[in-house]
Every structure is written in C-alpha cells, then in structure tokens.
N, C-alpha and C. Protein backbone atom coordinates (compact mmCIF):
# COMPACT_ATOMS: atom_id res chain seq x y z
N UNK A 1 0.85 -1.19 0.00
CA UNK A 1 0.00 0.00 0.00
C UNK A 1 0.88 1.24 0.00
N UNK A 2 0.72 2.35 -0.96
CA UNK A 2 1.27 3.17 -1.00
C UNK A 2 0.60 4.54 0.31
N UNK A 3 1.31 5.11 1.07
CA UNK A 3 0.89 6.00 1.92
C UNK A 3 0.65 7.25 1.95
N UNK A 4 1.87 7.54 0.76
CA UNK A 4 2.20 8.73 0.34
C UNK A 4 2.23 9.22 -1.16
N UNK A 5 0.97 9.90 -1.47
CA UNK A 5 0.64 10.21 -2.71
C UNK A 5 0.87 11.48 -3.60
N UNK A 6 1.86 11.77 -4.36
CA UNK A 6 1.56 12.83 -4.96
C UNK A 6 0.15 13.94 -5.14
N UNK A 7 1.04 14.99 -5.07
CA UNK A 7 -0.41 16.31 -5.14
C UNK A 7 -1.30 16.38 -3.53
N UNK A 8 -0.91 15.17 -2.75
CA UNK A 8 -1.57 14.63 -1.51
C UNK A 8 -1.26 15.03 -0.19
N UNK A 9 -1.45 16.32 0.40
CA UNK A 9 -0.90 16.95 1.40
C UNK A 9 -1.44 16.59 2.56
N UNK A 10 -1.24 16.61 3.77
CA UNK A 10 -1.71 15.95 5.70
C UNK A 10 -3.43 16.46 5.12
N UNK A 11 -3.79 17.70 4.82
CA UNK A 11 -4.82 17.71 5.08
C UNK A 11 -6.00 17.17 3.83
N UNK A 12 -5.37 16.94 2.57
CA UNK A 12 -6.24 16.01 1.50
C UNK A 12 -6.15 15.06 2.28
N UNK A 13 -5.11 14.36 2.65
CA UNK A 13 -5.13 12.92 3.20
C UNK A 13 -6.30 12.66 4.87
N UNK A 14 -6.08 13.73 5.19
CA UNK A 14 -7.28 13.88 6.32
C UNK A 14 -8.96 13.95 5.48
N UNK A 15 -8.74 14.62 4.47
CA UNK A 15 -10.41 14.34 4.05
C UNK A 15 -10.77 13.20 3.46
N UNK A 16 -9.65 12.71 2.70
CA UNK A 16 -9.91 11.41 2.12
C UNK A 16 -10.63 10.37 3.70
N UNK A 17 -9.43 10.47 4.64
CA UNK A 17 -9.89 9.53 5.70
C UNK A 17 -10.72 9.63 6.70
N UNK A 18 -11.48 10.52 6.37
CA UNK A 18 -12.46 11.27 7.13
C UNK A 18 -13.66 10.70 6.31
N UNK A 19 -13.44 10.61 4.74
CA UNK A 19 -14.67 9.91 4.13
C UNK A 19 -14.33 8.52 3.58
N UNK A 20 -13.69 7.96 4.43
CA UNK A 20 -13.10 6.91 4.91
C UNK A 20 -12.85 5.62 3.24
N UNK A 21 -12.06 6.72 2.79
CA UNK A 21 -11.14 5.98 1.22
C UNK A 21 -9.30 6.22 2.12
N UNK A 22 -8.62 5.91 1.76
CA UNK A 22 -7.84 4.98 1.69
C UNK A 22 -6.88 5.31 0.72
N UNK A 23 -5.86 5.20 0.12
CA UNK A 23 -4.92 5.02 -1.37
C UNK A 23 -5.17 4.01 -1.92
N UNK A 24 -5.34 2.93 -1.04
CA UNK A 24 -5.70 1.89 -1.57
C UNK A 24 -7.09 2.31 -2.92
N UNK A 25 -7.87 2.58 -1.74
CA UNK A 25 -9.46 2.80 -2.01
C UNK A 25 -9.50 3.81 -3.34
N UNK A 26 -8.81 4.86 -3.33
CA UNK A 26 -8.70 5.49 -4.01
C UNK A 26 -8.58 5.01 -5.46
N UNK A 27 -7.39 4.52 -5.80
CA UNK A 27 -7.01 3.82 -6.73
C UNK A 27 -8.06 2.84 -7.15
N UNK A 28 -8.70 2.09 -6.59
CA UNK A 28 -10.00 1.30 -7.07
C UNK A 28 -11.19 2.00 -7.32
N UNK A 29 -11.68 3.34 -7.19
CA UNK A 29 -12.83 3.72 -6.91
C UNK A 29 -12.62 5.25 -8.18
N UNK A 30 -11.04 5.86 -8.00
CA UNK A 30 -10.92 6.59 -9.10
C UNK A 30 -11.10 7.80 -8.73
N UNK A 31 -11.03 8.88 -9.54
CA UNK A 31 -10.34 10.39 -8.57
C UNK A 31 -12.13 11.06 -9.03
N UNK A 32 -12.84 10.58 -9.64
CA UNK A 32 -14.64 11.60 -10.07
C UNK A 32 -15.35 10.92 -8.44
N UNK A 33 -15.29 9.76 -8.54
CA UNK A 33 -16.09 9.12 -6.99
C UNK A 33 -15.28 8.98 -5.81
N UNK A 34 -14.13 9.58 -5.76
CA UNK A 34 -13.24 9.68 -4.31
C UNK A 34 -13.80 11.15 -3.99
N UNK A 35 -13.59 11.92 -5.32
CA UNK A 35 -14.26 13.51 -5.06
C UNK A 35 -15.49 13.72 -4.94
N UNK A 36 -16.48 12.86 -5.01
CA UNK A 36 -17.90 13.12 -4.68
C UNK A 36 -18.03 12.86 -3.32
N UNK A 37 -17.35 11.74 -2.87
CA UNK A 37 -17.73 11.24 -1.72
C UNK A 37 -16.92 11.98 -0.71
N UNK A 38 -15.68 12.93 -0.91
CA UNK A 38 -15.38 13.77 0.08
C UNK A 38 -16.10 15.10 -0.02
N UNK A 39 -16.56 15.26 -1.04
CA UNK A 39 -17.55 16.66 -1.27
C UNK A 39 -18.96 16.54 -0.31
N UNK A 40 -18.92 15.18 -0.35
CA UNK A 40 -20.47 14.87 0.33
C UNK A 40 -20.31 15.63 1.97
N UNK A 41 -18.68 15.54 2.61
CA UNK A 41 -18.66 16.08 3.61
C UNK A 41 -18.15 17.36 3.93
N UNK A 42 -17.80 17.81 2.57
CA UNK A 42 -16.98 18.91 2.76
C UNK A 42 -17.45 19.69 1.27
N UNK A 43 -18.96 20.06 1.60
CA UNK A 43 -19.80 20.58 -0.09
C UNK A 43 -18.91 21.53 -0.71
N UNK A 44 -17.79 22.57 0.41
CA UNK A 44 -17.24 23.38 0.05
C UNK A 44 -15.51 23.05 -1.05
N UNK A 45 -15.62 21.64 -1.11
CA UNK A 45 -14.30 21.44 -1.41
C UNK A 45 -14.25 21.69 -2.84
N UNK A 46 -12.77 22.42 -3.42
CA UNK A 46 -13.11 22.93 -4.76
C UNK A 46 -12.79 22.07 -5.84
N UNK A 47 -12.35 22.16 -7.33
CA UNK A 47 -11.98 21.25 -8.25
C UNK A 47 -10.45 20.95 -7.89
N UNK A 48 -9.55 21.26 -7.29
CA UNK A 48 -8.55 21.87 -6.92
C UNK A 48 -8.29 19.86 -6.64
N UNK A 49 -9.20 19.54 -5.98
CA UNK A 49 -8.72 18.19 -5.36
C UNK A 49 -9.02 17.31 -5.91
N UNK A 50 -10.09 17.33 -7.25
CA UNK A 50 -9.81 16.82 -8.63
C UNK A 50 -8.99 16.51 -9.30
N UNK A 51 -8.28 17.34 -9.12
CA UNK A 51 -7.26 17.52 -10.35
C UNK A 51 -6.21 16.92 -9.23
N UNK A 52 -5.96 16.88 -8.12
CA UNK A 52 -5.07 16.48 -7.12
C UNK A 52 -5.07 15.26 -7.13
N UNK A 53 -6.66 14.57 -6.91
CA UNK A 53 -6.76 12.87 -6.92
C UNK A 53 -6.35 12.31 -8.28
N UNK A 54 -6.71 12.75 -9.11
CA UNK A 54 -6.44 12.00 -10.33
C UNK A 54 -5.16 11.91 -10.58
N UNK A 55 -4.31 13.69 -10.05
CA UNK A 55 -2.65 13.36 -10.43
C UNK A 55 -1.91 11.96 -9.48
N UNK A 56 -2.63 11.98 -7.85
CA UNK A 56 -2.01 11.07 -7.56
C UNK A 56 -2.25 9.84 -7.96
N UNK A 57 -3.38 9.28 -8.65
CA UNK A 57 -3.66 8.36 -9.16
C UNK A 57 -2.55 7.95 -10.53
N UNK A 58 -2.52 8.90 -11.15
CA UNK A 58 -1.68 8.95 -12.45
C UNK A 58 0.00 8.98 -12.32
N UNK A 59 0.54 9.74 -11.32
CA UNK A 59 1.59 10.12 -10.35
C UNK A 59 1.60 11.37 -11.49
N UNK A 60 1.34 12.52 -11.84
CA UNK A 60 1.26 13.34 -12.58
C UNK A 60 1.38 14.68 -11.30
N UNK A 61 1.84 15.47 -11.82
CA UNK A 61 1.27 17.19 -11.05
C UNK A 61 0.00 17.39 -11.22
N UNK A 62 -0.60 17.98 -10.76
CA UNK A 62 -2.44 18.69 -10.78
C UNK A 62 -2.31 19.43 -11.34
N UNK A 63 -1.08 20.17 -11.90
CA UNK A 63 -1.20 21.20 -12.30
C UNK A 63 -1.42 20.77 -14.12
N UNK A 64 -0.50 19.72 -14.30
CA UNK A 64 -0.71 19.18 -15.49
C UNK A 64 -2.15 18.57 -16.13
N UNK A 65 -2.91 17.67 -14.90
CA UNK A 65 -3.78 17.31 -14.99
C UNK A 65 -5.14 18.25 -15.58
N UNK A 66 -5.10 19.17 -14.55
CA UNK A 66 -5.60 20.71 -15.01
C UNK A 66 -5.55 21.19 -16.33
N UNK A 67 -4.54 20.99 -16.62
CA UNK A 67 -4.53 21.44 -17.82
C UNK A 67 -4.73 20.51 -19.23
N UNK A 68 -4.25 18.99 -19.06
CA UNK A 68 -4.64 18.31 -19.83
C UNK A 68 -6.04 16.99 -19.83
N UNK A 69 -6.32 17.02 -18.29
CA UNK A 69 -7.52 16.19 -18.52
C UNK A 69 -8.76 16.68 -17.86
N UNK A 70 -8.87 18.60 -18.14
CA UNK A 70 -9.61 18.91 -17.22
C UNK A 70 -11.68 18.79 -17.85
N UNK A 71 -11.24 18.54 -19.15
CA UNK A 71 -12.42 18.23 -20.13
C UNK A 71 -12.71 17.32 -19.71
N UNK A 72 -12.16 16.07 -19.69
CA UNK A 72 -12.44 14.79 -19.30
C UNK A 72 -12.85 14.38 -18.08
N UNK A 73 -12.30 14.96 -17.25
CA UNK A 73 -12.96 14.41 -15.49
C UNK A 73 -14.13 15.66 -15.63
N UNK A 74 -13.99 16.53 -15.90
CA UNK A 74 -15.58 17.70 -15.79
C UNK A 74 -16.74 16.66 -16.02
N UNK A 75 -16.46 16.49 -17.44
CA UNK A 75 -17.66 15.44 -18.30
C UNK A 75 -17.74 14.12 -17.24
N UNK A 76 -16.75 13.19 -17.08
CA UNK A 76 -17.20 12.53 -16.15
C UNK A 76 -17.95 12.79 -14.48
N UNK A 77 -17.54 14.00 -14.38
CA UNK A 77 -18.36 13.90 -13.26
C UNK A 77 -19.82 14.76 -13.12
N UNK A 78 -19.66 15.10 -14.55
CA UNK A 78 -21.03 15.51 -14.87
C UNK A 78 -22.14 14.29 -14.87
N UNK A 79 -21.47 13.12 -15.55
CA UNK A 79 -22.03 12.48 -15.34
C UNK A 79 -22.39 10.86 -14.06
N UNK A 80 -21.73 11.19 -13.20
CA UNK A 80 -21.78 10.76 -12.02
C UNK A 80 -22.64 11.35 -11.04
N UNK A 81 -22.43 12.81 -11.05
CA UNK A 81 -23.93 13.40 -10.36
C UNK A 81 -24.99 12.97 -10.93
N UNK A 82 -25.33 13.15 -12.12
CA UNK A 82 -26.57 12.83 -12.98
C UNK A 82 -27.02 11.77 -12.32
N UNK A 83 -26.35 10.46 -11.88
CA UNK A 83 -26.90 9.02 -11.62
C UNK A 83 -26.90 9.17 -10.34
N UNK A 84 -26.64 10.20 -9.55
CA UNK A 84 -26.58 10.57 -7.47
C UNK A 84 -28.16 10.49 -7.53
C-alpha cells in the first residue's frame, strides 16, 4: 500500500480519511467518486482536489492534470452526479 501520494498533502489525506477511502481505495474507486464522496462532507471542497486525486492516481502534477484532462474528469463527473 502506497501512503504517500503525490499532489496529496496531511490535510487532503485527512479528508480522504475522514470519508473513509484509503490510497488503496482510491485507486479502485478513481479520482470523479473519491471527489464526490469527500464533497459529500466537505460541499465546500473545490476542483482543486480533482485535479489532485487523479494526479495522484496517475503520479502526474495537478497542475498538469488541469490542464490536460480537465475536459475529461468535468464530463465525467457531470455524469456521475446525474446518476446521485
């Protein structure tokens, strides 16, 4: 199990485990439904940790992610609310 995730600072890693995902979890579940389900507790959280989960998923910067897959996770999680 990896502990320590890129883009993944004490306090992402506190919301992740607060909405009780994991790296593990993460990685199986994917950076559109890790971010819904910490949004669920934290409505205020921005795209910012979007682009954060997916880089650590990818091992990428957010900043890159942002910029190159920010079409793609939007649309997907457009359509993940749709089915909430």
């Amino acid at each position: 199990m990896k502990t320590k995730l890129r883009n993944l600072g004490p306090k992402s890693m506190q919301m992740l485990a607060k909405a009780g995902i994991g790296p593990d979890e993460l990685h199986q579940i994917g950076s559109v439904r890790t971010y819904l389900k910490v949004r669920t507790i934290w409505p205020e959280t921005s795209l910012n940790l979007l682009w954060a989960l997916e880089g650590a998923i990818c091992d990428e910067p957010w900043q890159e992610v942002a910029r190159n897959e920010r079409l793609r996770l939007l649309l997907e999680l457009e359509e993940a609310e749709s089915r909430q």
